[in-house]
Protein backbone atom coordinates (compact mmCIF):
# COMPACT_ATOMS: atom_id res chain seq x y z
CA UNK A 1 -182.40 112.05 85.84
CA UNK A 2 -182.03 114.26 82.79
CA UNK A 3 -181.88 113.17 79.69
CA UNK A 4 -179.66 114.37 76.80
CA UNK A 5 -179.25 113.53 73.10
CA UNK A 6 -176.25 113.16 71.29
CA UNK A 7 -175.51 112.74 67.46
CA UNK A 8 -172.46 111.45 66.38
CA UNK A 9 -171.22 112.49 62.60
CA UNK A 10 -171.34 109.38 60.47
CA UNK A 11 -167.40 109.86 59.97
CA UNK A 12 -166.72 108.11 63.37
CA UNK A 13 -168.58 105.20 62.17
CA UNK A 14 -166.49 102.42 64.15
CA UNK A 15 -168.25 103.88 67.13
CA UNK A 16 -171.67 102.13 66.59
CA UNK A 17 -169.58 98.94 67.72
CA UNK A 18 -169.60 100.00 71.51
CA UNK A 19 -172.93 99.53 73.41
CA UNK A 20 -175.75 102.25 74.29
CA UNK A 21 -174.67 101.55 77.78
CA UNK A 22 -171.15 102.09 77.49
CA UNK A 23 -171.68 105.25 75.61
CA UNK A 24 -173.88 106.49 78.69
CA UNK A 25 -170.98 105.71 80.66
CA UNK A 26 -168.44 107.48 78.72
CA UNK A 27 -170.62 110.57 78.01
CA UNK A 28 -171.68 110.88 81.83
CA UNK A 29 -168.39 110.72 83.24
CA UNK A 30 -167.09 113.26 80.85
CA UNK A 31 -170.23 115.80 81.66
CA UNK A 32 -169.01 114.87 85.47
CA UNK A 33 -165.40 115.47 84.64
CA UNK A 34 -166.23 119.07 82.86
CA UNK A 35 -168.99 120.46 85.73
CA UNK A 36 -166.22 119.77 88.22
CA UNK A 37 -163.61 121.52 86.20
CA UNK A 38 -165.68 124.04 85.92
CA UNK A 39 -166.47 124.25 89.36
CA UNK A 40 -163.18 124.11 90.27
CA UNK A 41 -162.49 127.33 88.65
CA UNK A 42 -165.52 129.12 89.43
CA UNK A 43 -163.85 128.73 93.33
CA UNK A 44 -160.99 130.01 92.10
CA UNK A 45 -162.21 132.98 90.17
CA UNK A 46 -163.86 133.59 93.34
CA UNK A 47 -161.19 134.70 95.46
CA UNK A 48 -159.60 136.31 92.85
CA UNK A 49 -159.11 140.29 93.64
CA UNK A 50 -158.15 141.23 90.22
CA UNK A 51 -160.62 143.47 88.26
CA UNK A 52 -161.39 142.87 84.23
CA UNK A 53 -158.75 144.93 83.18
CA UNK A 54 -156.39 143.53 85.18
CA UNK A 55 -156.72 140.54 83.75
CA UNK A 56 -156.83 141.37 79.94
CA UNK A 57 -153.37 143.12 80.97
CA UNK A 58 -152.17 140.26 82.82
CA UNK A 59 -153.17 138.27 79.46
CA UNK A 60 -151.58 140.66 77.29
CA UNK A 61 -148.19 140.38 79.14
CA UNK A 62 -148.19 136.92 79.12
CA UNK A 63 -149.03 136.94 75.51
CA UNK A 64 -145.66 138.98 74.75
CA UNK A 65 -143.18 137.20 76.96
CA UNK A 66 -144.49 133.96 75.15
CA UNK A 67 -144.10 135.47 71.51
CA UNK A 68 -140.72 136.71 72.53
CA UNK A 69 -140.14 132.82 73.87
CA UNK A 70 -140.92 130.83 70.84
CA UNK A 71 -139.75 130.25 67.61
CA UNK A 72 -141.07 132.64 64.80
CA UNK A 73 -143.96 130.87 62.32
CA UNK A 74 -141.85 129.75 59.03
């Protein structure tokens, strides 16, 4: 099994309270829960027939409808 090293910033202090195992826990089901994401959407991209520009221009629409749906920025 692989090894990785993680520092926490000595701001989240109250952390040190929970166990070295329990922290292994946490940290691997997270890494789990991101890889599957991830491969979740790599599926997706690919069946995906649209091209690089089509989906800057999808983004760009979808960008505008939502600035004409929300509230302007005071």
């Amino acid at each position: 099994m692989a090894e990785i090293v993680v520092k926490v910033p000595s701001e989240l202090r109250e952390f040190e309270s929970i166990s070295p195992i329990k922290w292994q826990l946490i940290i691997g089901k997270r890494i789990k829960e991101e890889f599957d994401e991830m491969v979740r959407l790599k599926k997706i991209v690919a069946k995906s027939k649209l091209t690089e520009k089509d989906v800057e221009e999808l983004s760009e629409e979808v960008g505008v409808a939502l600035a004409k749906r929300l509230p302007p920025k005071k």
